[in-house]
N, C-alpha and C. Protein backbone atom coordinates (compact mmCIF):
# COMPACT_ATOMS: atom_id res chain seq x y z
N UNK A 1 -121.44 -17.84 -23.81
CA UNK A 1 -120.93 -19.19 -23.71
C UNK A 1 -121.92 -20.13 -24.39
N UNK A 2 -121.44 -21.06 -25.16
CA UNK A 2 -122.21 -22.04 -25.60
C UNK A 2 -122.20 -23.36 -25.19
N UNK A 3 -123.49 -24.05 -24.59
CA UNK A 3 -123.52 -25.37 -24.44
C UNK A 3 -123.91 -26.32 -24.85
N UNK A 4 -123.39 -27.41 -25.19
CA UNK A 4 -124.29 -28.57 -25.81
C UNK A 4 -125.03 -29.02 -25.15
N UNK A 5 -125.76 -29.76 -26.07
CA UNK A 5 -126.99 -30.26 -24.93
C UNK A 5 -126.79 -31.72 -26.48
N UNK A 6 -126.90 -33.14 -25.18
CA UNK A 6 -127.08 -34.01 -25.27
C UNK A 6 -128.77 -34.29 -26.26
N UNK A 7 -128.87 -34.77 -27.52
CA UNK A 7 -129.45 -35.26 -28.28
C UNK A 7 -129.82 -35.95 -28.24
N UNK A 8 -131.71 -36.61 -27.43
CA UNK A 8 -132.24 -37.81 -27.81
C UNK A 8 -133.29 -37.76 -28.08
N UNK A 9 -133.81 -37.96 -29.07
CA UNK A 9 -135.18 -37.75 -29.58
C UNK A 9 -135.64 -39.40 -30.03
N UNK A 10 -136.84 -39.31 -30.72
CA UNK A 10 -137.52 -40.26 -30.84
C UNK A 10 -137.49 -40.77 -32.56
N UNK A 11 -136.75 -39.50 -32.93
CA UNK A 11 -136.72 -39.63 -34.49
C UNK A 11 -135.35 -38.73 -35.07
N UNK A 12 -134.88 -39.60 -35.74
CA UNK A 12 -133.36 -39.17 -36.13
C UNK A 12 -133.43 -37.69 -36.90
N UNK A 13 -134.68 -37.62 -37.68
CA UNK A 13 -135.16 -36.09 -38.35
C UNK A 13 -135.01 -35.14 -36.98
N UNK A 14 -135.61 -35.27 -36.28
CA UNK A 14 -135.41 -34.44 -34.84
C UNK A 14 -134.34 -33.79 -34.19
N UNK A 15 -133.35 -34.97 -34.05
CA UNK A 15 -131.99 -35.04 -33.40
C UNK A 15 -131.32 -34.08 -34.42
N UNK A 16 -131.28 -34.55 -35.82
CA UNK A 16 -130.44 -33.49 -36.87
C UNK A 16 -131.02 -32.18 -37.09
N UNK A 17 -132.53 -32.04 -36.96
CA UNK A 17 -132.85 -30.55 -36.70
C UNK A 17 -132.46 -29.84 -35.35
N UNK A 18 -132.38 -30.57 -34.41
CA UNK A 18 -131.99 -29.41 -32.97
C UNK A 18 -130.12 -29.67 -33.53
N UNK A 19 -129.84 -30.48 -34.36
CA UNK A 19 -128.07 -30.43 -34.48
C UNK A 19 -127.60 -29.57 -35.28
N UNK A 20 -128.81 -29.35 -36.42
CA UNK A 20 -128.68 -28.16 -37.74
C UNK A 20 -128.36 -26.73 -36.68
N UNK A 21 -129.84 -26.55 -35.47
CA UNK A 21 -129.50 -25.10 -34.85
C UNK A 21 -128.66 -24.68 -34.25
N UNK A 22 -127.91 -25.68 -33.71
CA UNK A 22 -127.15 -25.85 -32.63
C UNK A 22 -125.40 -25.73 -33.62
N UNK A 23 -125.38 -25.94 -34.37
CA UNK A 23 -124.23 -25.65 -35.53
C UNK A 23 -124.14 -24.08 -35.62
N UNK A 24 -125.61 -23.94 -36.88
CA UNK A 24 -126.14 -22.49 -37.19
C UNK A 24 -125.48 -21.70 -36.01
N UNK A 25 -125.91 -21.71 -34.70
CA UNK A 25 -125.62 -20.50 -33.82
C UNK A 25 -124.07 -20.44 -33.49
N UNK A 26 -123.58 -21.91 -33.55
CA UNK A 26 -122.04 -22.25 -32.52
C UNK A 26 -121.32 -21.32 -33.34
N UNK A 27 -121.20 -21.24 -34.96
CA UNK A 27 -120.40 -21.36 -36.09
C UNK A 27 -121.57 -19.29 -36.31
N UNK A 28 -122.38 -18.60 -35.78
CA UNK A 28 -123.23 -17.52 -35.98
C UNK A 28 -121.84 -16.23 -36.34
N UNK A 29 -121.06 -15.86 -37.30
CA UNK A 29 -120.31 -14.96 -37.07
C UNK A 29 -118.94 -15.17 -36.91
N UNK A 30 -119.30 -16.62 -37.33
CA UNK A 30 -117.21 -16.79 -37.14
C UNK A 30 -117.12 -17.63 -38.58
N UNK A 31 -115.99 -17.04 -39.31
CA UNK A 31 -115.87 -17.93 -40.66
C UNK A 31 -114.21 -18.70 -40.72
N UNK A 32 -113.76 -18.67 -39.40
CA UNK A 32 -112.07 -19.11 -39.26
C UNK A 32 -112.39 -20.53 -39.74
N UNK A 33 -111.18 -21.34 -40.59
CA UNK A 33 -111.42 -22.94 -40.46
C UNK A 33 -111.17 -23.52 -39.87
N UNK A 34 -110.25 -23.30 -39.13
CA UNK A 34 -109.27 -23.81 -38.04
C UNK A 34 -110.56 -23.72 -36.14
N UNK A 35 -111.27 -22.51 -36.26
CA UNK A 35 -112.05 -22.78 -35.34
C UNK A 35 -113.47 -23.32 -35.50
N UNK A 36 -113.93 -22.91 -36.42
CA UNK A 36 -115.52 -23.82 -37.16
C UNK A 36 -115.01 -25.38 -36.94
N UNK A 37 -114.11 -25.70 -37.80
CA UNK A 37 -113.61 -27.05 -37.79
C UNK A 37 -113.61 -27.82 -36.47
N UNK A 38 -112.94 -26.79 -35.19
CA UNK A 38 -112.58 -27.07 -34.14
C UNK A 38 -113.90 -27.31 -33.55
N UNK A 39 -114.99 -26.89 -33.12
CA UNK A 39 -116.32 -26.64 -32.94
C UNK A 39 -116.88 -27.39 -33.48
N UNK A 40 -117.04 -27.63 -34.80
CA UNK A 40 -117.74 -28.53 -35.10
C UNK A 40 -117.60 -29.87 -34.76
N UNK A 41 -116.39 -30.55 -34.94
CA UNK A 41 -116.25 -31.41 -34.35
C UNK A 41 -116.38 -32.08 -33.23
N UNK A 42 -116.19 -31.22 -32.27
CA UNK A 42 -116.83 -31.09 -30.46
C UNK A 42 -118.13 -31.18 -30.42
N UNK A 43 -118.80 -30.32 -31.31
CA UNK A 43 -120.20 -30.21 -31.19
C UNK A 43 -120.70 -32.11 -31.41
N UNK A 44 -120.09 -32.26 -32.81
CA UNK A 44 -120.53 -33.90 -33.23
C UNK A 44 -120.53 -34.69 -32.05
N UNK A 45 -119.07 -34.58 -31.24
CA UNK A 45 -118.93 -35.53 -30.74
C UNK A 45 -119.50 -35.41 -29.11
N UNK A 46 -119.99 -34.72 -28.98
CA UNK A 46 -120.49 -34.45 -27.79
C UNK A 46 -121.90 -34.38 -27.37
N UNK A 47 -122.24 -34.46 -28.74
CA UNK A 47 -123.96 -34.61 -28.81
C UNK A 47 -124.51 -35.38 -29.30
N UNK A 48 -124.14 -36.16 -30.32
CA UNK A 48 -124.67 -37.62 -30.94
C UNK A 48 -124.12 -38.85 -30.23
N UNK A 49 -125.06 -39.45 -29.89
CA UNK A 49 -124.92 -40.88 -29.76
C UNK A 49 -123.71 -41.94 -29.99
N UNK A 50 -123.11 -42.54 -29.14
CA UNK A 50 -122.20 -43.61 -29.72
C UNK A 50 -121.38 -43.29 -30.99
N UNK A 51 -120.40 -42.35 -30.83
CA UNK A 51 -119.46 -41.81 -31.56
C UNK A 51 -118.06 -42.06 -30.43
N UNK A 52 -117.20 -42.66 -31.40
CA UNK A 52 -115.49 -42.60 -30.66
C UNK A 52 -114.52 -41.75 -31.49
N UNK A 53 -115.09 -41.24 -32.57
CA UNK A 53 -113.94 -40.38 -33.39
C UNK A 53 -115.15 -38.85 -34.24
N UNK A 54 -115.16 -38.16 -34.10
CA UNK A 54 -115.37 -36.83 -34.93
C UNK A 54 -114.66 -35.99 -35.28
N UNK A 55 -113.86 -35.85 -36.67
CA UNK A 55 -113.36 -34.90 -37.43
C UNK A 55 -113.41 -34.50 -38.60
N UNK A 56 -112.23 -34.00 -38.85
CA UNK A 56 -112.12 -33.63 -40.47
C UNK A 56 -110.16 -33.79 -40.79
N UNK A 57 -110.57 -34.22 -42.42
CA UNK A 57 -109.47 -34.48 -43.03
C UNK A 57 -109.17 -33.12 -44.01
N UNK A 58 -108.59 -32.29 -44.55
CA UNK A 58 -108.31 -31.56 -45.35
C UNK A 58 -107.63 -31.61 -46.72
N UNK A 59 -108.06 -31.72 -47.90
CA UNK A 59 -107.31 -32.06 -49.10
C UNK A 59 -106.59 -31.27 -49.30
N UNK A 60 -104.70 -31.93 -49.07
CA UNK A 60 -104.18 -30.72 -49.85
C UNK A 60 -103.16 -31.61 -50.54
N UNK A 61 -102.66 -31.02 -51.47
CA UNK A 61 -102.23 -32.09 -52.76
C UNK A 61 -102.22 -32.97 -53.14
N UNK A 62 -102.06 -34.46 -52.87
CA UNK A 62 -103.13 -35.16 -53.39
C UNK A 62 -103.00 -35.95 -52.21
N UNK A 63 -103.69 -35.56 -51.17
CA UNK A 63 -103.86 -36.39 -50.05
C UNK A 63 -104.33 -35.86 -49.67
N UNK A 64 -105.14 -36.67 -48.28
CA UNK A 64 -105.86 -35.94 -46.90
C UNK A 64 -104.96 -36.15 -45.60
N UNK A 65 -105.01 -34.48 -44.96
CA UNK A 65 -104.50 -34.58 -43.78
C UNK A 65 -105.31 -33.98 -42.46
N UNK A 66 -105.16 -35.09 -41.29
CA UNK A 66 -106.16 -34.92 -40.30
C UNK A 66 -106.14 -33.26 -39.81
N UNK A 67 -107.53 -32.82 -39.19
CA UNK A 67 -107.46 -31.48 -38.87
C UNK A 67 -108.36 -31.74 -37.71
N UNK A 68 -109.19 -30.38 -37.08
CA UNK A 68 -109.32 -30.62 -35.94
C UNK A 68 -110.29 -31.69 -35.68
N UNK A 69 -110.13 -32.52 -34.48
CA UNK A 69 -110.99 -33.57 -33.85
C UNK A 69 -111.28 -33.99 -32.66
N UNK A 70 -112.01 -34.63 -32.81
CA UNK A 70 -112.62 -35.74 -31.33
C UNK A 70 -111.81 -36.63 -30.98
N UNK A 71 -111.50 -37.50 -30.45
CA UNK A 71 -111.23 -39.05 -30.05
C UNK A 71 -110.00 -39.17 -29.84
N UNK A 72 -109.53 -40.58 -30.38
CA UNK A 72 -108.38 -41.24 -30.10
C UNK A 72 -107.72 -40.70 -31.17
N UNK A 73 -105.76 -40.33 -30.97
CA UNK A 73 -105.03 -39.50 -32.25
C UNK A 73 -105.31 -40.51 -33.12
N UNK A 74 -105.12 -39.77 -34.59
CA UNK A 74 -105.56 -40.05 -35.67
C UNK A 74 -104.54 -40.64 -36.42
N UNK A 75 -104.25 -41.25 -37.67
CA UNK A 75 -104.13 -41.12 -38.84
C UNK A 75 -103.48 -39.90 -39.51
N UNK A 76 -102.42 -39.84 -39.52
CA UNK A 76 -102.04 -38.11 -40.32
C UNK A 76 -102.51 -37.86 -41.74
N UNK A 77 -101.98 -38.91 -42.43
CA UNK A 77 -101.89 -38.46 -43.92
C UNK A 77 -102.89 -39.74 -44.54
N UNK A 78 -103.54 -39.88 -45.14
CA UNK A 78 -104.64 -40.57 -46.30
C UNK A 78 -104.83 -40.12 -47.57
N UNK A 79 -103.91 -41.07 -48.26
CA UNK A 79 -103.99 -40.58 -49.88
C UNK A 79 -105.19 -41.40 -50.05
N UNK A 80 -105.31 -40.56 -51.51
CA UNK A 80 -107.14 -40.16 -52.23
C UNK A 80 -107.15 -42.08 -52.14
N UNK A 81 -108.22 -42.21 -52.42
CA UNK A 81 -108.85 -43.86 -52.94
C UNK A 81 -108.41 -44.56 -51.82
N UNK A 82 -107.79 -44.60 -50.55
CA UNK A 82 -107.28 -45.33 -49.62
C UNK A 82 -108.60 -45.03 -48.61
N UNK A 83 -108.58 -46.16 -47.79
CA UNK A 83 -109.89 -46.38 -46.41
C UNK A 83 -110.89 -45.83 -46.62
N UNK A 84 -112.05 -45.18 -46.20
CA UNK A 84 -113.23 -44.94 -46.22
C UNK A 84 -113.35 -43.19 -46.24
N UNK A 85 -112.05 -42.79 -45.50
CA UNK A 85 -111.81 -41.45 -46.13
C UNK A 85 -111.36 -40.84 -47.37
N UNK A 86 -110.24 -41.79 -47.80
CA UNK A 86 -109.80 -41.45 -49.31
C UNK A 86 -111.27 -41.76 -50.05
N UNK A 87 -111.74 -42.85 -49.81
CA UNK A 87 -112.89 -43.76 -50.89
C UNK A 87 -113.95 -42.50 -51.32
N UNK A 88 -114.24 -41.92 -50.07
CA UNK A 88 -115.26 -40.67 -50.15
C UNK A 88 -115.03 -39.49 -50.49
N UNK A 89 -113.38 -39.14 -50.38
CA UNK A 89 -112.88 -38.01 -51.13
C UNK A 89 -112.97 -38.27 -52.79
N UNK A 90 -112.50 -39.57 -53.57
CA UNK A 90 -112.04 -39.60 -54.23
C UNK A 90 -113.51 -39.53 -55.23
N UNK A 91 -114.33 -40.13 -54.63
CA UNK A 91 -115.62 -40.20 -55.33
C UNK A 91 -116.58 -39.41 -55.23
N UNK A 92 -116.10 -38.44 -54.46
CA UNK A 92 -117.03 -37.12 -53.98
C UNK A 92 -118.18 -37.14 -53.64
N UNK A 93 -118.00 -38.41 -52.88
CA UNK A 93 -119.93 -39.10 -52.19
C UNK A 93 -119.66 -39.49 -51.11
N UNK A 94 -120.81 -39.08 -50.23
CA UNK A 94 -120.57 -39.86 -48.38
C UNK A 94 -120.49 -41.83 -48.63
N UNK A 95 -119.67 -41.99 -47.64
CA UNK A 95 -119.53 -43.64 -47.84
C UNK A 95 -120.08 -43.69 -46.50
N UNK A 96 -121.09 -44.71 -46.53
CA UNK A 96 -121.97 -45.23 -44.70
C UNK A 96 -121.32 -46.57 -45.06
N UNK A 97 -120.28 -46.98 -44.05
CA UNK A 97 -119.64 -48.22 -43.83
C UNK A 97 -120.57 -49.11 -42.24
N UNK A 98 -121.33 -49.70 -42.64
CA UNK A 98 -121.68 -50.55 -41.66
C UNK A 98 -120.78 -51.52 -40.72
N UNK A 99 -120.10 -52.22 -41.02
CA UNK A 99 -118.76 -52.77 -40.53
C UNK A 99 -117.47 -52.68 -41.35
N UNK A 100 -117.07 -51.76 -40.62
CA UNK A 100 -115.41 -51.28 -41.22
C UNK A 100 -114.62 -52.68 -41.38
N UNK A 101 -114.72 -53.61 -40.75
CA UNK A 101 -113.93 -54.73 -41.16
C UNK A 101 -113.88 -55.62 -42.55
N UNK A 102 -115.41 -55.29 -42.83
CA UNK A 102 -115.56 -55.87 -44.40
C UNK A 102 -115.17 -55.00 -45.56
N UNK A 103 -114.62 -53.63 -44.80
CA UNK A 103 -114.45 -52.52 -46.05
C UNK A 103 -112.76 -52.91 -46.48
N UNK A 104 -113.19 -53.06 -48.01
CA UNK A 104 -111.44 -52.91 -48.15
C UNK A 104 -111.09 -52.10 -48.32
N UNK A 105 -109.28 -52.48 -47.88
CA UNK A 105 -108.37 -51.33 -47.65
C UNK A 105 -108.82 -50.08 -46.36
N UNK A 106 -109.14 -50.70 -45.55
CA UNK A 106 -110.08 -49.84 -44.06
C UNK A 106 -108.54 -49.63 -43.25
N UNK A 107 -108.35 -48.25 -43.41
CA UNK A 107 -107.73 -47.57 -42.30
C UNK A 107 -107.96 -47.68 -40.57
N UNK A 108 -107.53 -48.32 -39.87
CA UNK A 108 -107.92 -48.50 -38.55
C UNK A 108 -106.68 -48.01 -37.38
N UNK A 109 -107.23 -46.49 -37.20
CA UNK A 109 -106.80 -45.41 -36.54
C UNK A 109 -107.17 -46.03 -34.96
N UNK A 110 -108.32 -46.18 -35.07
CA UNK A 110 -108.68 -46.88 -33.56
C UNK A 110 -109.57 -48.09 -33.56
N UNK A 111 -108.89 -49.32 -33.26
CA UNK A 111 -109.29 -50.18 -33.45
C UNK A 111 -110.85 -50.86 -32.46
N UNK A 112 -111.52 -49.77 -31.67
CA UNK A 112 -112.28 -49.47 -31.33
C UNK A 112 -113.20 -49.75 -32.31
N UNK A 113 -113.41 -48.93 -33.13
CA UNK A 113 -114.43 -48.31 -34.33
C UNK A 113 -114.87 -50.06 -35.31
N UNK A 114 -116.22 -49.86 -34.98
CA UNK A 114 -116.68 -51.03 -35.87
C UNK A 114 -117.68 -50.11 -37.16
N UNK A 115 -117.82 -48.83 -37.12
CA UNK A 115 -119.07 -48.37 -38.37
C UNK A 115 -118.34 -47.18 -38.27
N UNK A 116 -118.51 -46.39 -39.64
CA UNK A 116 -118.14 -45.39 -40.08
C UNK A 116 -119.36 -44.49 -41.37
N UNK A 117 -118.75 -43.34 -41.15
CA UNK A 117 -119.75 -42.26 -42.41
C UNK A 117 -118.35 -40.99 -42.52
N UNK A 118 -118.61 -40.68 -43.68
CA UNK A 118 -117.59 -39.73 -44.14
C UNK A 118 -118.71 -39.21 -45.65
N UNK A 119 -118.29 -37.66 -45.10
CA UNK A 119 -118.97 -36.94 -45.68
C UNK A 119 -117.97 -36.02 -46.62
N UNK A 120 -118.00 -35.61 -47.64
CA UNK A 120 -116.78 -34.86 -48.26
C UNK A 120 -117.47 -33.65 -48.17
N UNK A 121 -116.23 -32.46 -47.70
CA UNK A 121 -116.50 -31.01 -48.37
C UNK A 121 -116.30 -30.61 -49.10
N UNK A 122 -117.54 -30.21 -50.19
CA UNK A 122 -117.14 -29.81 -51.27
C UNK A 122 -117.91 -28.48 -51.35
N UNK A 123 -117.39 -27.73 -52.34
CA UNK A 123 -118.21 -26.19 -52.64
C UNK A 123 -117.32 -25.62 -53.89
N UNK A 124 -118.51 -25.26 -54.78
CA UNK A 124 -118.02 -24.84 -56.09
C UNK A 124 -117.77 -25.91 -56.82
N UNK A 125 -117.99 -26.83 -56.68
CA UNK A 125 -117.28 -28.44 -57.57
C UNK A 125 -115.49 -28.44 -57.39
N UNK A 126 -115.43 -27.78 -56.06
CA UNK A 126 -114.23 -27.85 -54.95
C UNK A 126 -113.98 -29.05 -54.30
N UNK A 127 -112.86 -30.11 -54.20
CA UNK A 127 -113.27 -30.61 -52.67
C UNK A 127 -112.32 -29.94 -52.02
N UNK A 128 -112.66 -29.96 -50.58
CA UNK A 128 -112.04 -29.18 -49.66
C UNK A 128 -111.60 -30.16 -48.06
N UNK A 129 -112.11 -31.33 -48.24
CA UNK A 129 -112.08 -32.66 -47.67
C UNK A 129 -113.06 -33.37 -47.00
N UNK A 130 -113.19 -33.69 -45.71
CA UNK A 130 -114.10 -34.48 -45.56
C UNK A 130 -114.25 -34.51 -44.36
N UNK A 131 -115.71 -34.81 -43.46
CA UNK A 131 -115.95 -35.33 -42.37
C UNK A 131 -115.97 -36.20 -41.90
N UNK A 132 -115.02 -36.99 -40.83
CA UNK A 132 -115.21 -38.43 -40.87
C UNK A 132 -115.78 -38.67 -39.01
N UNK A 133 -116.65 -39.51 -39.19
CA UNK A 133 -117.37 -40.06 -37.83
C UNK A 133 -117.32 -41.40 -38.10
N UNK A 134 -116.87 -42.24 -36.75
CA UNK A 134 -116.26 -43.38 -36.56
C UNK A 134 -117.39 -43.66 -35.33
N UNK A 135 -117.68 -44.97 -35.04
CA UNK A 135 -118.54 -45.70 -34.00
C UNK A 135 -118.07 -46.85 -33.40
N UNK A 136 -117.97 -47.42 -32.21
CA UNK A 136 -118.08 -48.79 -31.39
C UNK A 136 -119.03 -49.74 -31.63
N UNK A 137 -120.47 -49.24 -32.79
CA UNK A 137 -121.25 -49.80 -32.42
C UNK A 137 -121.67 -50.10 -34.23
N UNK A 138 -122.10 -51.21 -34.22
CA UNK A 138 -122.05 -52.17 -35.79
C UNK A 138 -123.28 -51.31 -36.54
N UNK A 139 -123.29 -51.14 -37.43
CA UNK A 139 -124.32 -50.33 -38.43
C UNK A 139 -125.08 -48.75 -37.99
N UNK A 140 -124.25 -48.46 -37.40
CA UNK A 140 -124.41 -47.08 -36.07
C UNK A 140 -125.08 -46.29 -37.46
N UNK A 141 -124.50 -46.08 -38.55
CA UNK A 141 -125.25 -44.71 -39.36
C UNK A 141 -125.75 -45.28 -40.46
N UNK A 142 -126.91 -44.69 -41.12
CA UNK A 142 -127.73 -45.15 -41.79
C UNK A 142 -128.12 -43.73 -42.71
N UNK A 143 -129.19 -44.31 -43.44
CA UNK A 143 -129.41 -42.98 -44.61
C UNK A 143 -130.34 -41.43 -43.80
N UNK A 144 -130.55 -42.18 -42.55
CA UNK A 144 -130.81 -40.79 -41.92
C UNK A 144 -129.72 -39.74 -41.84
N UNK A 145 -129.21 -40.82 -40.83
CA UNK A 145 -127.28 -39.83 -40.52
C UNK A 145 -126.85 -39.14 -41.71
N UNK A 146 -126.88 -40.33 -42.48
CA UNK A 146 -126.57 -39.35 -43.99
C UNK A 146 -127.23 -38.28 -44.61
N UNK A 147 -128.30 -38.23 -44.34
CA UNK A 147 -128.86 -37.09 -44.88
C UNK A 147 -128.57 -35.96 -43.73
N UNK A 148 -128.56 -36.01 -42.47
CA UNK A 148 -128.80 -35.28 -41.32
C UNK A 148 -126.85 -34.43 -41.42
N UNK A 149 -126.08 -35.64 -41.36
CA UNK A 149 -124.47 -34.83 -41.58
C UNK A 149 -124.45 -34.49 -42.94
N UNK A 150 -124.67 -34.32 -44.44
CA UNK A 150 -124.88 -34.10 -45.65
C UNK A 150 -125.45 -32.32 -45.22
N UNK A 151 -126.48 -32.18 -44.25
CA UNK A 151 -126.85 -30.81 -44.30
C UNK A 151 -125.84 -29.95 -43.17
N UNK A 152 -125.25 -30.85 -42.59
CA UNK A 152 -124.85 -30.73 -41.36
C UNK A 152 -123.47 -29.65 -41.85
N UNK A 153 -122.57 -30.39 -43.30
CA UNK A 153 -121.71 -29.88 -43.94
C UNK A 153 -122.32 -29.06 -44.84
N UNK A 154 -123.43 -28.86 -45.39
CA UNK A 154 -124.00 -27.92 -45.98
C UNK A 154 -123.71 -26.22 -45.23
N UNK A 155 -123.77 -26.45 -43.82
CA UNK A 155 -123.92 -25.79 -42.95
C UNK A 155 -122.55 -25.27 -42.49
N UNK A 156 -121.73 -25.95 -42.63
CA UNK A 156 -120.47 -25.96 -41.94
C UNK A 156 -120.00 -25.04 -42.81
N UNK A 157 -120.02 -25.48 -44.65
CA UNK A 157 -119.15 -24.78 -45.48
C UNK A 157 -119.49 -23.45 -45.60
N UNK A 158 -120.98 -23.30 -45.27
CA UNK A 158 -121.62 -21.59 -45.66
C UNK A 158 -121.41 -20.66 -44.80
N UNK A 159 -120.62 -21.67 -43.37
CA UNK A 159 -120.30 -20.53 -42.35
C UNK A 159 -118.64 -20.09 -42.49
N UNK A 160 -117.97 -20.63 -43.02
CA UNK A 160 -116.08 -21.10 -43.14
C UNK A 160 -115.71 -20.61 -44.89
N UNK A 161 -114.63 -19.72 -44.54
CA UNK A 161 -114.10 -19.21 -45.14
C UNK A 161 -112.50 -19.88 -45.49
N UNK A 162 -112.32 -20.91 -46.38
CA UNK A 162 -111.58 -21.45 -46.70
C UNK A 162 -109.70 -20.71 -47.16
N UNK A 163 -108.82 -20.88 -46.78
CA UNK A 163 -107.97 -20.34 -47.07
C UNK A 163 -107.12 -20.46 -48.65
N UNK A 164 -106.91 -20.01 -49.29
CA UNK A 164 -106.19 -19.80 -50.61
C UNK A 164 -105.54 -20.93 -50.94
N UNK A 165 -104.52 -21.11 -49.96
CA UNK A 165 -103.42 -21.91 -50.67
C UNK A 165 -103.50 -23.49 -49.69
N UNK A 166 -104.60 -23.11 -49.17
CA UNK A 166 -105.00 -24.83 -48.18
C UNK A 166 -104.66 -26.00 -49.42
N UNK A 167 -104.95 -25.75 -50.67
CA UNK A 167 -104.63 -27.70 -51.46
C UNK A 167 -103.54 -27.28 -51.89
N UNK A 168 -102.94 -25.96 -52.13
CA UNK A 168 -101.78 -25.82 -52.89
C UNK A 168 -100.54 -26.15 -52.47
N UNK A 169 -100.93 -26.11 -50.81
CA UNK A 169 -99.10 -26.84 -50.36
C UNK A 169 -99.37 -27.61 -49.45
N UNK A 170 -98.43 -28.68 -49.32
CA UNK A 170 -97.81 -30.15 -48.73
C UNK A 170 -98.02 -29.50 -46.93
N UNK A 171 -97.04 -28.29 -47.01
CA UNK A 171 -96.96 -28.20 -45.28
C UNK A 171 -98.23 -27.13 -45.06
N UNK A 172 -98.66 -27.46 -43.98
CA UNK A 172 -99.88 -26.24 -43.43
C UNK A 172 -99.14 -25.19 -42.50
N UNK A 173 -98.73 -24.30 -43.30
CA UNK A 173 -97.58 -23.10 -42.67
C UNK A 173 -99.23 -21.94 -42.98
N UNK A 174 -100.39 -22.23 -43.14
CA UNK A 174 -101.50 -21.37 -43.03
C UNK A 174 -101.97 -21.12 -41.51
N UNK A 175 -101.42 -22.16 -40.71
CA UNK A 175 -102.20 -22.37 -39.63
C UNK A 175 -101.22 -21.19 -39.00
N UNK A 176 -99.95 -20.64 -38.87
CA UNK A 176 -99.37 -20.36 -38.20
C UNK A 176 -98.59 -18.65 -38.87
C-alpha cells in the first residue's frame, strides 16, 4: 500500500525532491496511462500545498481532452491556443499564470482558482498533453514549481507507456 505523506519543508528544492521519490516508487512497475495518470494526479493533489485542481489534459486531434484528476469536474474539451492549457500545449512550454484573471482567454472550470501552471507532455518532439495545477491562492507557483513539476513530468513520461492511436481519434474507445 502506498501513502502520501503531506509535504512541508523549508525549501521548495526539498518538497520536489521527497515529490520526485514519492512519484518514482507510486508509478515503480506500472506503465498503464490511464493509472500513472490516475496516481499521479492524487499524488499532486494530496501532497502539495494549496492546490484545488490536479490533472491532465490529453492531445488528441486537435484538441485537449480532460483525463484523470483532482478537484472540482472539469472542462472537457480545450482546443490548442485557448486558456492556459491550450496556450501551453500549443507552445510546448509550461505557462506559470500568477492571476488567471489577467490571462487572456482564461478558461474558468472553477471559479475558485486564482493561479495556475501547466506543464505539457511531451516525448520524442511528441506532445502527448499536459499537466494542469490550478490554486485559491494569488501567485501560488513560481520558477521553483516550475522546475520541480518540469521533472516531475520528466518522471511521469519515463514511467507510462502511451497508447498508439491516443491523438489519432476524436473518441477514447482506448480506455475501454
Amino acid at each position: 500500500m502506498f501513502e502520501t505523506h503531506i509535504i512541508e519543508y523549508s525549501a521548495k528544492s526539498e518538497m520536489y525532491a521527497a515529490l520526485h521519490a514519492q512519484i518514482h516508487h507510486l508509478l515503480d512497475g506500472e506503465t498503464d496511462l490511464i493509472a500513472n495518470a490516475a496516481n499521479a494526479s492524487s499524488l499532486l493533489f494530496h501532497t502539495l500545498p494549496a492546490l484545488n485542481w490536479a490533472g491532465f489534459y490529453f492531445y488528441k486531434g486537435n484538441e485537449l481532452i480532460v483525463g484523470p484528476f483532482q478537484g472540482k469536474p472539469a472542462c472537457v474539451h480545450i482546443a490548442m491556443g485557448k486558456g492556459v492549457c491550450g496556450t501551453a500545449a500549443q507552445q510546448r512550454k509550461t505557462v506559470v499564470v500568477k492571476d488567471v484573471h489577467t490571462f487572456p482567454g482564461h478558461i474558468a472550470c472553477d471559479s475558485a482558482s486564482n493561479s495556475e501552471i501547466v506543464v505539457p507532455l511531451i516525448s520524442g518532439g511528441q506532445l502527448f498533453g499536459v499537466l494542469d495545477l490550478d490554486s485559491p491562492q494569488m501567485a501560488r507557483f513560481d520558477e521553483a514549481d516550475q522546475a520541480g513539476l518540469e521533472e516531475f513530468v520528466d518522471i511521469f513520461m519515463k514511467h507510462t507507456t502511451w497508447p498508439k492511436n491516443l491523438w489519432l481519434s476524436s473518441k477514447i474507445d482506448f480506455l475501454f
